[in-house]
Protein backbone atom coordinates (compact mmCIF):
# COMPACT_ATOMS: atom_id res chain seq x y z
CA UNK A 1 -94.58 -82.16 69.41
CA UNK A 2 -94.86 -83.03 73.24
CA UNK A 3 -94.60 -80.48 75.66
CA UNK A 4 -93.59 -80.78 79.16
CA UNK A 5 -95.58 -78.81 82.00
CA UNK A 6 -93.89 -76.25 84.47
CA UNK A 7 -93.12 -77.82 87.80
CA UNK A 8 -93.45 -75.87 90.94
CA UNK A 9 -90.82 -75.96 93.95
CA UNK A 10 -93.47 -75.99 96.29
CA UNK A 11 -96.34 -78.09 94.14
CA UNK A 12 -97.32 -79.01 91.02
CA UNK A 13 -98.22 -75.58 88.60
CA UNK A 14 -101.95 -76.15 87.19
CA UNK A 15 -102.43 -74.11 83.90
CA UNK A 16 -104.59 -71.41 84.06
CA UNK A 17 -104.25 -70.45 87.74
CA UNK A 18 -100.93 -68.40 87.81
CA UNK A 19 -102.49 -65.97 89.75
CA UNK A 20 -103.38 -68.24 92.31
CA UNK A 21 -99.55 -69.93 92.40
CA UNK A 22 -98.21 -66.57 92.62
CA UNK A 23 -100.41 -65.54 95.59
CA UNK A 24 -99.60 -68.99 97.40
CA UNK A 25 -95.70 -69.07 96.92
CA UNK A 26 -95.78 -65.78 98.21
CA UNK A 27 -97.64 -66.40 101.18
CA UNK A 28 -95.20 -69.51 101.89
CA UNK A 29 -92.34 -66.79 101.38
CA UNK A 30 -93.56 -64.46 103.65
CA UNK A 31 -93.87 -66.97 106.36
CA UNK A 32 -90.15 -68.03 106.09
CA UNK A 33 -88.71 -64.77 105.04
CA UNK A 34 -88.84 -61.13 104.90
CA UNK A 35 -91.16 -59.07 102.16
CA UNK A 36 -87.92 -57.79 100.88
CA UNK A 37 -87.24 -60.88 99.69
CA UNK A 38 -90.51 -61.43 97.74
CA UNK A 39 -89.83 -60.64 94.06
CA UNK A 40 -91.42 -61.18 90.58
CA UNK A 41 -88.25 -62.77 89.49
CA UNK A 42 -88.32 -65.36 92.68
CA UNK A 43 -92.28 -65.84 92.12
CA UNK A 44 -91.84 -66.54 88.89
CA UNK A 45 -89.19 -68.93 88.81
CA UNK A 46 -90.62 -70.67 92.15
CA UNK A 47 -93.74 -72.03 89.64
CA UNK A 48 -92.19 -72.22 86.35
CA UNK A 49 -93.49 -68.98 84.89
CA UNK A 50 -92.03 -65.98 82.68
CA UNK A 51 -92.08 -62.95 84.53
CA UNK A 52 -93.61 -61.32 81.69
CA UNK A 53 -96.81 -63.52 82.69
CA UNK A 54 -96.88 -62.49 86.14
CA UNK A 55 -97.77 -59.10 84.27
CA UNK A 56 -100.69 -60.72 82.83
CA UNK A 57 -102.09 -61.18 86.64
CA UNK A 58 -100.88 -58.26 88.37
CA UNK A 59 -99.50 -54.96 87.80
CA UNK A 60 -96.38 -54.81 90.08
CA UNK A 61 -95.11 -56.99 93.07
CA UNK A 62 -97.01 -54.57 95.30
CA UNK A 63 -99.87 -55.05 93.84
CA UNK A 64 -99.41 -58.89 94.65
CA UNK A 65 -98.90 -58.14 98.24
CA UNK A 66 -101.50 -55.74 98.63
CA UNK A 67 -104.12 -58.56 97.26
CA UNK A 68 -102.51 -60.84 100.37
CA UNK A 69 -102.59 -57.72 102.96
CA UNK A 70 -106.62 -57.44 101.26
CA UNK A 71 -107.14 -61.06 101.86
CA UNK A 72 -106.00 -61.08 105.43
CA UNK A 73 -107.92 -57.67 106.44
CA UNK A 74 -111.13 -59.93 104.32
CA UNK A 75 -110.52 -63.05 107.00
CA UNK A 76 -109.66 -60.20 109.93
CA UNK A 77 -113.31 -59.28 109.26
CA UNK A 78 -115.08 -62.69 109.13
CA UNK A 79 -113.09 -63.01 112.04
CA UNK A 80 -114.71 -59.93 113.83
CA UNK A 81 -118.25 -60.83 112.86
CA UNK A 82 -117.76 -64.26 114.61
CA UNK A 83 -116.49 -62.90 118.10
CA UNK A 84 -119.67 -60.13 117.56
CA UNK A 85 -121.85 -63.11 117.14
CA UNK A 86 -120.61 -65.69 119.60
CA UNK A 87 -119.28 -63.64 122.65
CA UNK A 88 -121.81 -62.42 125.60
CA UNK A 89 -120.68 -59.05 125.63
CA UNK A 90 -119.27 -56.21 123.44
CA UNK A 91 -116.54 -56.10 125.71
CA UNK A 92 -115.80 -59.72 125.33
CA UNK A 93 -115.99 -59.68 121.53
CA UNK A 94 -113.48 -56.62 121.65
CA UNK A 95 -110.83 -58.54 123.81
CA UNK A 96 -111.08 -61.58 121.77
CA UNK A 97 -110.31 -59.55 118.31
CA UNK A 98 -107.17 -57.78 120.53
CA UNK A 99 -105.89 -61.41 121.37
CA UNK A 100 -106.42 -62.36 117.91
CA UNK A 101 -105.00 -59.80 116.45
CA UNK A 102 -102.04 -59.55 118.92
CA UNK A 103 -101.70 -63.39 117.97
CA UNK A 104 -101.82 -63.41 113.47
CA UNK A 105 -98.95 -60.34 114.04
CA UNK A 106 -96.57 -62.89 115.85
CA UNK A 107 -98.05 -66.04 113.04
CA UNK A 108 -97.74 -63.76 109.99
CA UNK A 109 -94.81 -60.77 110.97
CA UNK A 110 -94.47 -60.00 107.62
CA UNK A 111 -98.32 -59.93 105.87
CA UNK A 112 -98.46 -58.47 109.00
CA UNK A 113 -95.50 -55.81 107.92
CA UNK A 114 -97.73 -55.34 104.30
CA UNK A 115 -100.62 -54.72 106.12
CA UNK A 116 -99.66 -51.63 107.56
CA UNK A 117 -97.21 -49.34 106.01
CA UNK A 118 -94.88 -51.65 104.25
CA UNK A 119 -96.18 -50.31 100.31
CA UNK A 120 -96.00 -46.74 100.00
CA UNK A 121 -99.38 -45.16 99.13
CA UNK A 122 -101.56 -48.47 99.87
CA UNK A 123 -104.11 -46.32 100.15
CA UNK A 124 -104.46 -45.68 96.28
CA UNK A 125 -105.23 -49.37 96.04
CA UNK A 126 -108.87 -49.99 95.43
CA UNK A 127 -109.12 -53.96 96.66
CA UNK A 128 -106.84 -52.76 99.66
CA UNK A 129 -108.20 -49.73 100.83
CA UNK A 130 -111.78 -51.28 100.56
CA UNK A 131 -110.70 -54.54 102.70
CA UNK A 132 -108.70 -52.40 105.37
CA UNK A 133 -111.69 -50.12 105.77
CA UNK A 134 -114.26 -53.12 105.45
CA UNK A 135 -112.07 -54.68 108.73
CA UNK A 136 -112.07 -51.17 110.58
CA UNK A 137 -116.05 -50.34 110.36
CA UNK A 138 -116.81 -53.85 111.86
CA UNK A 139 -114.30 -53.07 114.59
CA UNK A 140 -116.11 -49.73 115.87
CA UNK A 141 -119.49 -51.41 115.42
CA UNK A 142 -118.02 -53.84 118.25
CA UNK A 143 -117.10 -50.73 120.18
CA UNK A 144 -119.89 -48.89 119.62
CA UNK A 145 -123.22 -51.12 119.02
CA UNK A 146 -123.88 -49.86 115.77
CA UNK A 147 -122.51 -48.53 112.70
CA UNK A 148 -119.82 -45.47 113.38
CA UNK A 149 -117.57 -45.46 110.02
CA UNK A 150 -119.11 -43.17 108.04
CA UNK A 151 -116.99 -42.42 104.34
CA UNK A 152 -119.07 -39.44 103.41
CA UNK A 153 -117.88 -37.37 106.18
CA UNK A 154 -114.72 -38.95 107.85
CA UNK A 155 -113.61 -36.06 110.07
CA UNK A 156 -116.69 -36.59 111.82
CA UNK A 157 -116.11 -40.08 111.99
CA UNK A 158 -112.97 -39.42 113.86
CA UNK A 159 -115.06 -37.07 116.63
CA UNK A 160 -117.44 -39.55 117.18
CA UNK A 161 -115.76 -42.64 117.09
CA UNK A 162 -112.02 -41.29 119.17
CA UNK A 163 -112.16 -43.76 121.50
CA UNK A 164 -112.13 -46.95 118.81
CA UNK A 165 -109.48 -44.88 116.80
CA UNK A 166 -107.45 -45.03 119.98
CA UNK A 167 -108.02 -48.98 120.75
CA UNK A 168 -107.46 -49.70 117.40
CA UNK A 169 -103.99 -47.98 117.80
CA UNK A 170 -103.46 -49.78 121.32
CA UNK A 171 -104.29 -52.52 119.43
CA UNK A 172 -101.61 -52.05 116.98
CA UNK A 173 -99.02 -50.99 118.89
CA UNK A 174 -99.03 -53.56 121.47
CA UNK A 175 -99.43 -56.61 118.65
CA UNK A 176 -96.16 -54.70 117.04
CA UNK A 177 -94.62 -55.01 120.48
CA UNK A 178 -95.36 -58.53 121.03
CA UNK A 179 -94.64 -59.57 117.30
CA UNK A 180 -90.50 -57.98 117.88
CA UNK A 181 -90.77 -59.85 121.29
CA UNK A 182 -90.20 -56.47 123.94
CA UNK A 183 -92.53 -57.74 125.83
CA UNK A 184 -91.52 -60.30 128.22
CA UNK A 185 -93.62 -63.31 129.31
CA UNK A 186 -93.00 -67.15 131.36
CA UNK A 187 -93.37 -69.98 130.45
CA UNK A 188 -96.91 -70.18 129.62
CA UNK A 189 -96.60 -66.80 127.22
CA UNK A 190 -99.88 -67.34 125.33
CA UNK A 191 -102.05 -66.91 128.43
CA UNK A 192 -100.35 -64.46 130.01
CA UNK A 193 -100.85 -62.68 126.70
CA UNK A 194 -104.19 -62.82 126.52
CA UNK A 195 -104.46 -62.07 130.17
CA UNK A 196 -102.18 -58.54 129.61
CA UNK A 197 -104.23 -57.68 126.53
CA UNK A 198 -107.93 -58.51 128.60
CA UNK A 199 -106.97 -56.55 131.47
CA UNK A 200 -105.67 -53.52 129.52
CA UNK A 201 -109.13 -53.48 127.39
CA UNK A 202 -110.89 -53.76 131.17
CA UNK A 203 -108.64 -50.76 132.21
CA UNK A 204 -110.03 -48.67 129.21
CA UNK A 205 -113.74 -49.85 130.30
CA UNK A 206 -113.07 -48.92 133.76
CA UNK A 207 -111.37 -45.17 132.88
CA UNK A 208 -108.43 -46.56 135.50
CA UNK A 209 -106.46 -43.62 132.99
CA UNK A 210 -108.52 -40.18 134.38
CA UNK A 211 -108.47 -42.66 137.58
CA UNK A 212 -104.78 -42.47 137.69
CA UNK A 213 -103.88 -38.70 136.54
CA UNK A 214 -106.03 -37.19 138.83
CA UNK A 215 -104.90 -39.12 141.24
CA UNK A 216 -102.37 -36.65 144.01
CA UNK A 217 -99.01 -37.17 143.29
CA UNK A 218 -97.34 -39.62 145.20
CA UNK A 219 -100.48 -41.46 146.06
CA UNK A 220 -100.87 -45.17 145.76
CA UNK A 221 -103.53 -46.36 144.00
């Protein structure tokens, strides 16, 4: 008796790599839609699978996204290692990873979204947690020179390394910003960007912060 193969929407389904299908349609959801929308019943039918054998590949649909949130912190990381290899300065290397990572929240809003917060308790997830903290250590090594992420004894981590805990949440917060577009720019918006971001990482290099509260009130800079 012949059998007829499966036929993806977006490409032709190959036997034996569901998992792979599943992690790719997603990814092509997430850049035209919101996570909410991202289902096993949507996956599924997108490459011309049951939903009981998404099961066979994954244990819920947040496991799914946290493998594409664990993928992206994996290529944030490659990513670092290349500006701490090919920049002149520390300083250099961090701006680049700011404007970078500024830049793959406005590509990707939503892996962006999964990233950070979107599944409740991502923590608990082994492949996750291990990429996100994998992405973090090579971030304070920038910072730092040398290797500041310590698992063994995190509270001291967070003593010793304060000011990378706070760039890495100036980081954050401004890419957020940027992403939701509250942050007005001209015409050529990617360089003034990337201008805004370098000149805020030169204004934590330069303490222009204790500069300007102890500064008398009233007093121009």
């Amino acid at each position: 008796m012949k059998t007829t193969r499966p036929v993806m929407r977006n490409g032709n389904y190959h036997k034996g790599h569901v998992a792979e299908d599943l992690l790719r349609t997603a990814r092509n959801l997430l850049d035209q839609e919101t996570a909410e929308g991202v289902s096993v019943r949507r996956l599924t039918r997108e490459i011309g699978v049951t939903p009981a054998n998404f099961y066979n590949h994954f244990s819920s649909i947040h496991d799914l996204l946290l493998r594409i949130a664990a993928d992206s912190f994996v290529q944030c990381t490659r990513q670092l290692r290349y500006f701490q290899r090919n920049t002149v300065t520390r300083a250099d290397a961090l701006k680049a990873a700011l404007v970078e990572y500024a830049s793959f929240a406005q590509r990707h809003p939503q892996i962006f979204r999964i990233m950070f917060g979107f599944v409740p308790n991502a923590i608990s997830h082994k492949i996750y947690h291990h990429a996100a903290i994998q992405a973090f250590a090579v971030l304070l090594e920038i910072i730092y020179g040398r290797e500041m992420l310590h698992l063994h004894d995190i509270e001291g981590t967070r003593k010793r390394a304060r000011i990378g805990y706070g760039l890495c949440a100036m980081g954050h917060g401004l890419a957020m910003m940027l992403s939701d577009g509250r942050l007005p720019f001209g015409r050529e918006q990617g360089l003034e960007q990337q201008q805004m971001i370098e000149d805020i990482v030169d204004a934590f290099i330069h303490n222009e912060l204790h500069e300007a509260l102890t500064r008398p009130a009233g007093q121009e800079a």
